[in-house]
C-alpha atoms as a PDB file:
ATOM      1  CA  UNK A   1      73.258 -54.317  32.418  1.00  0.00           C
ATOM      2  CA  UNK A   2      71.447 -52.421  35.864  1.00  0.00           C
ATOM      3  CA  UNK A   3      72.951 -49.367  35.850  1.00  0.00           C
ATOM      4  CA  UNK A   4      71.663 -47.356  38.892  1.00  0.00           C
ATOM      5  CA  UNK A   5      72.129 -43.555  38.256  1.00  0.00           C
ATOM      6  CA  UNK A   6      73.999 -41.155  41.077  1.00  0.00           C
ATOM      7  CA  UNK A   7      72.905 -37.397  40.306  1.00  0.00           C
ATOM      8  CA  UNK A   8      75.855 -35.353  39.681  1.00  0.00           C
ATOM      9  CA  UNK A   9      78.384 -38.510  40.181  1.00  0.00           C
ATOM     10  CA  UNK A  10      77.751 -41.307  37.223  1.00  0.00           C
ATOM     11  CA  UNK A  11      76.331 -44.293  36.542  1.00  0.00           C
ATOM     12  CA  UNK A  12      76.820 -47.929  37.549  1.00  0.00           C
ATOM     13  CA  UNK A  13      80.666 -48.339  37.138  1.00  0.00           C
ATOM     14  CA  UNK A  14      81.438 -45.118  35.407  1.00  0.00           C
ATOM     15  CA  UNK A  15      81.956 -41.749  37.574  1.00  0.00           C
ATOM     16  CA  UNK A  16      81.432 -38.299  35.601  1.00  0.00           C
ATOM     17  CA  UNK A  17      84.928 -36.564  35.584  1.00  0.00           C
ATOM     18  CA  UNK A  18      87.255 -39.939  34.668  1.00  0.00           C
ATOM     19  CA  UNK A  19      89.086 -40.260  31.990  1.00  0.00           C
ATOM     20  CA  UNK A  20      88.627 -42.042  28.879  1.00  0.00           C
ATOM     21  CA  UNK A  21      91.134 -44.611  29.966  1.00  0.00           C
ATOM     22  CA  UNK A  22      89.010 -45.029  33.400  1.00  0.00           C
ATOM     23  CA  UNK A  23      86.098 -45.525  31.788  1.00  0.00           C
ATOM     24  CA  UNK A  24      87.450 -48.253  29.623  1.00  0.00           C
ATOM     25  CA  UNK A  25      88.796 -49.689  32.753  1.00  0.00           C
ATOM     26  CA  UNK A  26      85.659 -49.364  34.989  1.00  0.00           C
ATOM     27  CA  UNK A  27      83.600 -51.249  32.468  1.00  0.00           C
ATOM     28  CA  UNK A  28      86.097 -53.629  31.333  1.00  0.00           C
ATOM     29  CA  UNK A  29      86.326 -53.898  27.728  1.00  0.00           C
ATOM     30  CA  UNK A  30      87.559 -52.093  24.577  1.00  0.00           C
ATOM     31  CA  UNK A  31      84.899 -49.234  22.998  1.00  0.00           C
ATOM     32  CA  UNK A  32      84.559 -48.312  19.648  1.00  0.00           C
ATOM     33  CA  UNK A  33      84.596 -44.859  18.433  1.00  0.00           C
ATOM     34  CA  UNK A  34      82.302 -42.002  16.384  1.00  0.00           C
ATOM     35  CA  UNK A  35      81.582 -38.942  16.097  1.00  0.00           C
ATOM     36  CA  UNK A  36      78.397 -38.142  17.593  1.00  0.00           C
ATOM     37  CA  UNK A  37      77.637 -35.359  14.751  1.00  0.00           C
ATOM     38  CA  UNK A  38      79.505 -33.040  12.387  1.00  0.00           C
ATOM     39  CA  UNK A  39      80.831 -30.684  14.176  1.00  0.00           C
ATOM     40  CA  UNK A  40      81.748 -33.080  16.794  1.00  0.00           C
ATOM     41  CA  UNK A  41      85.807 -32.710  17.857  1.00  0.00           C
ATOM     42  CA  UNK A  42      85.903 -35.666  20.547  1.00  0.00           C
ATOM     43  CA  UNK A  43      85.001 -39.016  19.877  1.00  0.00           C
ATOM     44  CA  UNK A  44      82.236 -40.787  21.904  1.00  0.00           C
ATOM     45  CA  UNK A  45      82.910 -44.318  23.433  1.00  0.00           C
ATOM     46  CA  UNK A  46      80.208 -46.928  22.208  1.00  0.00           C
ATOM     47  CA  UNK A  47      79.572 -49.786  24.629  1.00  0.00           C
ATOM     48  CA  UNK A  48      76.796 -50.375  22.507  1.00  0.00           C
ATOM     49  CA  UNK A  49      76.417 -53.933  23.054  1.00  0.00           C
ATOM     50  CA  UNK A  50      76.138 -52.757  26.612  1.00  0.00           C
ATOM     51  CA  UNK A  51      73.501 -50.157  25.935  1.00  0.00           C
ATOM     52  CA  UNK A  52      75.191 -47.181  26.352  1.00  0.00           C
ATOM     53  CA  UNK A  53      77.272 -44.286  24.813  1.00  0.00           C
ATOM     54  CA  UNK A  54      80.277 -42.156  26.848  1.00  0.00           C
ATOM     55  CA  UNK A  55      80.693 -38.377  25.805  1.00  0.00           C
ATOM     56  CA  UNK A  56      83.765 -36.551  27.077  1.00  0.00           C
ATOM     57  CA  UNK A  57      84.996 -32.669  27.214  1.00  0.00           C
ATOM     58  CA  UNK A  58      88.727 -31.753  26.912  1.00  0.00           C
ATOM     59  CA  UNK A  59      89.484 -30.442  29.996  1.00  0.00           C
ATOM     60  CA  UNK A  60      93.370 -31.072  30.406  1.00  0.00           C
ATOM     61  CA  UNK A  61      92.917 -34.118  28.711  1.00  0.00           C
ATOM     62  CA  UNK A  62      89.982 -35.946  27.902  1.00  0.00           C
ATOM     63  CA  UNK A  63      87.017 -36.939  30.730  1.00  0.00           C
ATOM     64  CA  UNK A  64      83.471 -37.885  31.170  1.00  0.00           C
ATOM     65  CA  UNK A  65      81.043 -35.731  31.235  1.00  0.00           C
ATOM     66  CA  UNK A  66      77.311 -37.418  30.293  1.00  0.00           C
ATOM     67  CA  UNK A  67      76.706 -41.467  29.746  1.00  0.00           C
ATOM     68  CA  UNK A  68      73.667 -41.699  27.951  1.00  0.00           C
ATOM     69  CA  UNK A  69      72.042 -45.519  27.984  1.00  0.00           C
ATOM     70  CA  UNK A  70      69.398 -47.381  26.116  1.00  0.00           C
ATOM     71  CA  UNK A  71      68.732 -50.829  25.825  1.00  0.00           C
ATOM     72  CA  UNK A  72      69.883 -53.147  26.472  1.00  0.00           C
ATOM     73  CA  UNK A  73      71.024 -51.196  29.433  1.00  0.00           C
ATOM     74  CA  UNK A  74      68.886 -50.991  32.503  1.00  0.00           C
ATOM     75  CA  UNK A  75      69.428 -47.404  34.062  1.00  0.00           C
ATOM     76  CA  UNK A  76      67.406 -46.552  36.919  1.00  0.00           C
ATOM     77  CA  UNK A  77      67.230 -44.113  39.827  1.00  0.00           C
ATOM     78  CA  UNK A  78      66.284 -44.949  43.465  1.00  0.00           C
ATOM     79  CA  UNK A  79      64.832 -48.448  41.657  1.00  0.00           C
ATOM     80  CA  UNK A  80      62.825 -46.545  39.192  1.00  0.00           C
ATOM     81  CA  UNK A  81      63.449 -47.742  35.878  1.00  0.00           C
ATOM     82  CA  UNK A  82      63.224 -46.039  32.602  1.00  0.00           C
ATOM     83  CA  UNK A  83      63.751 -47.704  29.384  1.00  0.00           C
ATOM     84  CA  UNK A  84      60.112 -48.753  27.263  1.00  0.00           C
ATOM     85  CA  UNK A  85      58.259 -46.976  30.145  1.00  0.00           C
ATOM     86  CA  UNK A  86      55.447 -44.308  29.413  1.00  0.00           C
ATOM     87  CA  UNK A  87      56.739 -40.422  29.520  1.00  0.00           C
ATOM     88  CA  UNK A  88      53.317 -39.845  31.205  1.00  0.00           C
ATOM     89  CA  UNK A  89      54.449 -42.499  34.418  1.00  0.00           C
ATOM     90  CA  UNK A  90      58.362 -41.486  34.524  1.00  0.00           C
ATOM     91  CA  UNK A  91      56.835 -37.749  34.838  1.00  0.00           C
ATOM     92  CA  UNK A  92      54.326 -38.435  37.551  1.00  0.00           C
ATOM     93  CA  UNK A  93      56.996 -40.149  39.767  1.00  0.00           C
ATOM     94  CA  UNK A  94      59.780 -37.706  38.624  1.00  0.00           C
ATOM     95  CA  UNK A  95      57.762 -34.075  39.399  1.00  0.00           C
ATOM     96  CA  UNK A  96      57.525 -35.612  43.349  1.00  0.00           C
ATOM     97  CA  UNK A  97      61.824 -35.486  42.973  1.00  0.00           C
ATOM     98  CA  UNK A  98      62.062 -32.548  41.127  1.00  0.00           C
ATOM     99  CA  UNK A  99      59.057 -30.125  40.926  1.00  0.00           C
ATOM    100  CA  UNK A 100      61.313 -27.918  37.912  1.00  0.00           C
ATOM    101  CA  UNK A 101      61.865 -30.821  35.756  1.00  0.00           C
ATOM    102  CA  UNK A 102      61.849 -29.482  32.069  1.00  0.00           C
ATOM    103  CA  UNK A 103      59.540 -30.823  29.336  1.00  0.00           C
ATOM    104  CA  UNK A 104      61.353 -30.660  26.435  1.00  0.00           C
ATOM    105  CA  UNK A 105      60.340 -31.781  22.291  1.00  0.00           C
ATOM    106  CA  UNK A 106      62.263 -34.785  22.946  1.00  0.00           C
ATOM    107  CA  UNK A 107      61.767 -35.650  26.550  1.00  0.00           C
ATOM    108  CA  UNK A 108      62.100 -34.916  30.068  1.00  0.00           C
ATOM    109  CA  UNK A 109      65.296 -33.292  31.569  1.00  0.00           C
ATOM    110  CA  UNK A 110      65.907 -32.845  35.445  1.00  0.00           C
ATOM    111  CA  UNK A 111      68.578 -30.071  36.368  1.00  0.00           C
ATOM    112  CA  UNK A 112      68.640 -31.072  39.964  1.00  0.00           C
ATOM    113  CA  UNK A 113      68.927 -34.404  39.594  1.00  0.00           C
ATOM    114  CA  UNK A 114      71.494 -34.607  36.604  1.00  0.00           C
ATOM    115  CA  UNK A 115      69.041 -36.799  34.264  1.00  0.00           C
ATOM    116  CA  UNK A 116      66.919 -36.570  31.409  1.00  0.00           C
ATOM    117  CA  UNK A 117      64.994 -38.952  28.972  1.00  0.00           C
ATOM    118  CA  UNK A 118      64.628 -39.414  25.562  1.00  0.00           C
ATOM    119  CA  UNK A 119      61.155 -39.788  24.220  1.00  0.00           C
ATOM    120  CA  UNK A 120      61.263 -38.861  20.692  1.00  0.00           C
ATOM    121  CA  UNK A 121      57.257 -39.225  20.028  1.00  0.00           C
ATOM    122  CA  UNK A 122      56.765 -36.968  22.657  1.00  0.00           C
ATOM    123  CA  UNK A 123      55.103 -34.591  21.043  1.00  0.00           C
ATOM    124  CA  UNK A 124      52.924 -37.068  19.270  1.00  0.00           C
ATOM    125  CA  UNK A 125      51.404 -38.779  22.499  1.00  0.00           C
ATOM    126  CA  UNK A 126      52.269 -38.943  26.080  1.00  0.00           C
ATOM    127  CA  UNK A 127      52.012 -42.789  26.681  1.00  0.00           C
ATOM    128  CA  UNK A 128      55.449 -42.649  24.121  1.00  0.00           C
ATOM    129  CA  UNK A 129      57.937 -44.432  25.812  1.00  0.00           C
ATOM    130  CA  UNK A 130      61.417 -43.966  27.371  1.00  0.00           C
ATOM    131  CA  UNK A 131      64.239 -45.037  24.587  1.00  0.00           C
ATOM    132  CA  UNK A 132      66.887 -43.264  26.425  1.00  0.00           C
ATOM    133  CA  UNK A 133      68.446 -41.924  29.624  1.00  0.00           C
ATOM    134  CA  UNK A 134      71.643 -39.622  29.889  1.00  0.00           C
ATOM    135  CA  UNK A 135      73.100 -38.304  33.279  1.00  0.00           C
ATOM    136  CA  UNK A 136      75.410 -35.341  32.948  1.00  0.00           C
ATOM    137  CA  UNK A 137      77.753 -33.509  34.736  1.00  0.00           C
ATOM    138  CA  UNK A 138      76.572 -29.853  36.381  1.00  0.00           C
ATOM    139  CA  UNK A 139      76.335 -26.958  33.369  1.00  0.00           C
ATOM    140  CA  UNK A 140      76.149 -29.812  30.411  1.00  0.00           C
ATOM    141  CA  UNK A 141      73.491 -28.004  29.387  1.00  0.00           C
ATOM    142  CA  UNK A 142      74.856 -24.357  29.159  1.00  0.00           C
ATOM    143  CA  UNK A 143      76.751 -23.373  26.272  1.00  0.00           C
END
């Protein structure tokens, strides 16, 4: 599924800020349900067969705020795609967007364009590859 990434607005069909029944509705099918970890207290929608996760905040009722996507999802941003692409490209093309963007144990994260990925052998070499991309609302970040 090409899911082309709007900074600071969503993802393909899903717009940070619906609800949970929007969302549902948007992508057209039933989720199921977790909890993302322990001392999570709002479930996450799995569209897993879709490639991606929904996380929500309770803000007068439940509503998007970060999609994160792997495959078989196909997120991408101005036609650059992520998923099984080298950290070490995705950072060359990204610094030219976003001269701040954050390198992190786990990844790449871009404040100003509301995106990060997820390259857990970062650390271990920098031809890893992209197994993840979430976009998040403004302040996801801040606790």
């Amino acid at each position: 599924m090409e899911l082309e990434i709007k900074s600071y607005v969503g993802v393909g069909p899903i717009e940070l800020g619906m609800s949970r029944d929007q969302v549902m509705h948007s992508v057209g099918k039933q989720p199921k349900q977790f909890f993302k970890g322990p001392k999570s207290v709002i479930a996450t929608d799995n569209f897993g067969d879709l490639g991606f996760h929904v996380y929500y905040k309770n803000v007068s009722g439940e509503v998007c705020n970060a999609v994160e996507m792997f495959s078989p999802a196909d997120p991408s941003f101005e036609g650059h795609r992520f998923i099984n692409r080298s950290v070490n490209e995705i950072l060359s093309w990204l610094k030219n967007l976003d001269p701040a963007v954050k390198i992190g144990d786990s990844g790449l994260t871009s404040y100003e364009l509301g995106f990060g990925v997820y390259v857990p052998n970062i650390s271990e070499a920098f031809n890893a590859l992209v197994e993840a991309v979430i976009v998040f609302e403004r302040d996801y970040y801040k606790k």
